[in-house]
N, C-alpha and C. Protein backbone atom coordinates (compact mmCIF):
# COMPACT_ATOMS: atom_id res chain seq x y z
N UNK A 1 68.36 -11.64 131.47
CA UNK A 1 68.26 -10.32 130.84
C UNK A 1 69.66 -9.71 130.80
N UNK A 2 69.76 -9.09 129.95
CA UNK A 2 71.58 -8.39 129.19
C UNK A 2 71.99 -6.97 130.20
N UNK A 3 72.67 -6.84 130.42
CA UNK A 3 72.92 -5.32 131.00
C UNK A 3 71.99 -4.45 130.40
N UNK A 4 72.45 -4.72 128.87
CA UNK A 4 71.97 -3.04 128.17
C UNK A 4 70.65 -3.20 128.02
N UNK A 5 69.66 -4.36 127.86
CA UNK A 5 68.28 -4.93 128.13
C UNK A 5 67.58 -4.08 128.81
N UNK A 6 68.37 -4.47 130.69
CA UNK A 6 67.84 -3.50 131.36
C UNK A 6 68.03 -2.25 131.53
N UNK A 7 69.35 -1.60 130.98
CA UNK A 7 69.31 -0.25 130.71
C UNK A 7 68.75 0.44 130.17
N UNK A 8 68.38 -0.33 129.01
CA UNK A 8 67.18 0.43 127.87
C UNK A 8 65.86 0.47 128.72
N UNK A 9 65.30 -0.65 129.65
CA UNK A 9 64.09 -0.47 130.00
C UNK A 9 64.20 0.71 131.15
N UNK A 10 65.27 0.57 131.41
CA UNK A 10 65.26 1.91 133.23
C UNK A 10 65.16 3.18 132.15
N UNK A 11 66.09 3.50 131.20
CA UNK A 11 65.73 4.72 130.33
C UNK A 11 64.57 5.03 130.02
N UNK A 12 63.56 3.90 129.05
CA UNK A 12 62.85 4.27 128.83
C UNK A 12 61.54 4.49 129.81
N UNK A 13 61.56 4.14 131.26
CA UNK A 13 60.71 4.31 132.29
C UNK A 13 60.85 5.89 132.89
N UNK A 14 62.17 6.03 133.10
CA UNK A 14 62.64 7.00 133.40
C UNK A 14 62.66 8.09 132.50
N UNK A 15 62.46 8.15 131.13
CA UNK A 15 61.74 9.17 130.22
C UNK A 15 60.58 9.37 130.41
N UNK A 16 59.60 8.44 130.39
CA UNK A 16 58.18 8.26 130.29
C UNK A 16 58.16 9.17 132.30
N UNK A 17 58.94 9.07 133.11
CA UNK A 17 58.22 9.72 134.18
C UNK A 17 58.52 10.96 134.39
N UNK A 18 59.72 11.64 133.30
CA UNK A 18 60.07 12.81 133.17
C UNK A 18 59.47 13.32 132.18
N UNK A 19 59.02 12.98 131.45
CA UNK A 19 57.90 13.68 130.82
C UNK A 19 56.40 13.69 131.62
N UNK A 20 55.98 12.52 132.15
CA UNK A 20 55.01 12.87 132.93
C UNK A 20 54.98 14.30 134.03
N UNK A 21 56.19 14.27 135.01
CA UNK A 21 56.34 15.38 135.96
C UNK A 21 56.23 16.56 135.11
N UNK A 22 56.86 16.63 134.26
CA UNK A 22 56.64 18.08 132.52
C UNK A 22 55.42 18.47 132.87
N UNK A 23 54.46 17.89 133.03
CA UNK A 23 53.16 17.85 132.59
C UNK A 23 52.74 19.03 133.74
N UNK A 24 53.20 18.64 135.06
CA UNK A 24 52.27 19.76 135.96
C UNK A 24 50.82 19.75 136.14
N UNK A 25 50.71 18.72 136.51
CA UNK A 25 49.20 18.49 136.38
C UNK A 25 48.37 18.52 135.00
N UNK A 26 48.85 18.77 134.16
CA UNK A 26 48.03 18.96 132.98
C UNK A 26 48.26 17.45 132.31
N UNK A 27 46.81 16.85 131.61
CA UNK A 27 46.43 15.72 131.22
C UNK A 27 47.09 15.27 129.92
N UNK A 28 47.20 14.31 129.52
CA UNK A 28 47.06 13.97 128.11
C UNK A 28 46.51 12.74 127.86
N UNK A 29 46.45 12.60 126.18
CA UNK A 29 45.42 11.34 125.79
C UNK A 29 46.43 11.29 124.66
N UNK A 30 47.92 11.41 124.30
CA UNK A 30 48.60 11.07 123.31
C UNK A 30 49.98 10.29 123.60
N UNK A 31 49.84 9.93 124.90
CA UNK A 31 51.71 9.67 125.63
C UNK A 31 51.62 8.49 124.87
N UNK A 32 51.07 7.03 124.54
CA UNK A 32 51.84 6.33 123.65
C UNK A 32 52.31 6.65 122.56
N UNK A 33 51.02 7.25 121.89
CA UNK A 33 51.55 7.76 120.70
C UNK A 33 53.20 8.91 120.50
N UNK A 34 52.99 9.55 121.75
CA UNK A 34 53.99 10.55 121.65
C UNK A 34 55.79 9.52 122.02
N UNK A 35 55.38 9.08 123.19
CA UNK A 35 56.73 7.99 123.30
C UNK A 35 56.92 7.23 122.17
N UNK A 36 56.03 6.79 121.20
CA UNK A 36 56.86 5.04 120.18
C UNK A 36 57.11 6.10 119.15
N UNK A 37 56.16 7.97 118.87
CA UNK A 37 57.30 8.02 117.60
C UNK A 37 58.40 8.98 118.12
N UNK A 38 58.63 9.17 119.34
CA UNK A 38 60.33 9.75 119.92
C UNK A 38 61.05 9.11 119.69
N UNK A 39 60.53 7.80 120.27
CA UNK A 39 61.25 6.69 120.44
C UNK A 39 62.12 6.08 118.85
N UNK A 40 60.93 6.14 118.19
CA UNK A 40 61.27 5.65 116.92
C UNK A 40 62.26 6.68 115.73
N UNK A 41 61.64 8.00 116.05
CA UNK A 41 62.57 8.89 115.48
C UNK A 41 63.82 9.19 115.44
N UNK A 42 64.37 8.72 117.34
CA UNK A 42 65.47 8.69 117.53
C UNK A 42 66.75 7.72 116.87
N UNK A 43 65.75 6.39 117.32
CA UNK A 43 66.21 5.37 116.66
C UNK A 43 66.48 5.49 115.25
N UNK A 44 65.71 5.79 114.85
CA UNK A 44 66.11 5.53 112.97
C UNK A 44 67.27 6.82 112.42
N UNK A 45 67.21 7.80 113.67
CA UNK A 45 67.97 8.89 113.69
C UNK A 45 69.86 8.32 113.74
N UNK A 46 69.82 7.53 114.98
CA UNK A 46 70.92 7.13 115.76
C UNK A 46 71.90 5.99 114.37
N UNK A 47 70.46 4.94 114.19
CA UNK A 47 70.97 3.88 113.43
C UNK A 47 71.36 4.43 112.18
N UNK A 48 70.62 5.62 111.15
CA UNK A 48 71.28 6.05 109.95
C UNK A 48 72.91 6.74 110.32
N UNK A 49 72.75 7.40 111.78
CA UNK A 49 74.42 7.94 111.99
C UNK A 49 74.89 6.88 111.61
N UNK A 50 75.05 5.76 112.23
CA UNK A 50 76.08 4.58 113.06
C UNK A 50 76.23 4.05 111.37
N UNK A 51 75.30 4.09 110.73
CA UNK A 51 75.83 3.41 109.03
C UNK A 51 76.08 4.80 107.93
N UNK A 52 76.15 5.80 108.98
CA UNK A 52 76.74 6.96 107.69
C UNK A 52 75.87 7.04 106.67
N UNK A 53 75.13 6.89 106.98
CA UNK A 53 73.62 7.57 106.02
C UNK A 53 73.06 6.22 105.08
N UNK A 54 73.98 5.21 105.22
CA UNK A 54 73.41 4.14 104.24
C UNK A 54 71.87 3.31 104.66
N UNK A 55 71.43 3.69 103.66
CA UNK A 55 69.74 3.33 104.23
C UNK A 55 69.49 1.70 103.72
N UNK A 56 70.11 1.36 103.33
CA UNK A 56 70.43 -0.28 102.87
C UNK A 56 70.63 -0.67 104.39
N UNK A 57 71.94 -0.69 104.82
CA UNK A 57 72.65 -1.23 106.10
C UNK A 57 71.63 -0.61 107.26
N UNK A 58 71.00 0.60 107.17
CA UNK A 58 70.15 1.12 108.29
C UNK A 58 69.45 0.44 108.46
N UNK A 59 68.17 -0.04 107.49
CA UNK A 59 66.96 -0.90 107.15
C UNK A 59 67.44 -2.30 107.61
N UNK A 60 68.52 -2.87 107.23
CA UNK A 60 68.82 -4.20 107.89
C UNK A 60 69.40 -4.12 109.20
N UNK A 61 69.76 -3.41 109.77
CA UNK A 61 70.17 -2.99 111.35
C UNK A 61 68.92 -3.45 112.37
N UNK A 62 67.79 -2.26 111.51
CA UNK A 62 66.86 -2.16 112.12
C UNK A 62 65.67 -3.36 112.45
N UNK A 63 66.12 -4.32 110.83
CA UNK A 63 64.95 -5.11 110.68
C UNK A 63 63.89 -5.04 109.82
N UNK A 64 64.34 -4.41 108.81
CA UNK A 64 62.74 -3.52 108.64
C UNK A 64 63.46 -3.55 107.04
N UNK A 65 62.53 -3.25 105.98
CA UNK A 65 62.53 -3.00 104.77
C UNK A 65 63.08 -1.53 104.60
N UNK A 66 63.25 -0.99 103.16
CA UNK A 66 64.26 0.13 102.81
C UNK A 66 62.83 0.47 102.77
N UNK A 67 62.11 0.26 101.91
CA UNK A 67 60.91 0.91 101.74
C UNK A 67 59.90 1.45 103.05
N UNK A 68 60.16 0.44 104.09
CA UNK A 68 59.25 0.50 105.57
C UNK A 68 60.33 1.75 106.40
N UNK A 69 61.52 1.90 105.94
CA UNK A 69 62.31 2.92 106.68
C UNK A 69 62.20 3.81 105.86
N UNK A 70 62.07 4.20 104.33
CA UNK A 70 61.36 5.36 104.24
C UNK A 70 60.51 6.10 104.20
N UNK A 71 59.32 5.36 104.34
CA UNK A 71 57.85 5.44 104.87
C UNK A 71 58.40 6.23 106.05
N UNK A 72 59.00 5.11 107.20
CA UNK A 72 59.01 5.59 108.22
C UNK A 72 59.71 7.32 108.37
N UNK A 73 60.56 7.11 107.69
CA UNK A 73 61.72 8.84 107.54
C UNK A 73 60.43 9.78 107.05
N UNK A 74 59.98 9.80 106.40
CA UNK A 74 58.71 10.71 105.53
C UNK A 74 57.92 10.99 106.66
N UNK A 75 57.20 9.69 107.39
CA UNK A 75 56.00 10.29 108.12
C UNK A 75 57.23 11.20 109.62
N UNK A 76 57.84 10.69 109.86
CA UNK A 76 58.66 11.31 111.28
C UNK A 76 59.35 12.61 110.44
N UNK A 77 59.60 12.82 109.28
CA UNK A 77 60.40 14.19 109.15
C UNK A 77 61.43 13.91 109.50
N UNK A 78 62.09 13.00 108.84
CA UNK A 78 63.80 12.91 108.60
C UNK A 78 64.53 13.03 107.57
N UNK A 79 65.46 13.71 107.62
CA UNK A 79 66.15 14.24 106.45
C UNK A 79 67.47 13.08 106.04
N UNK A 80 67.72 13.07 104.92
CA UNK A 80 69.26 12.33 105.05
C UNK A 80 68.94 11.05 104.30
């Protein structure tokens, strides 16, 4: 496993338990849903910076079709 491998996984554990403590006892029934589209929002957020808005080079960064990353920008409310 890569350094940044496991860095990404300690982050993302370590989000998921700081948002849990948030909670204060109060329940939820949406935390996957709420973590993969943070998660994902950020990401598609971070990767359009790093290519200067080019949604060509973003979409192949990511893996993903131009069309599947603007689906994705539309339903998350991303501008740019």
């Amino acid at each position: 496993m890569s350094h940044n491998s496991h860095n990404q996984k300690a982050m993302t554990r370590e989000s998921v338990r700081v948002y849990l403590e948030s909670l204060n006892g109060h329940s939820t029934n949406r935390l996957y849903d709420l973590v993969i589209e943070e998660t994902e929002k950020g990401m598609i957020r971070e990767v359009l910076k790093w290519c200067k808005g080019n949604r060509s080079k973003a979409a192949e960064t990511l893996g993903i079709t131009r069309t599947t990353l603007r689906n994705k920008m539309r339903k998350l409310k991303i501008s740019g």
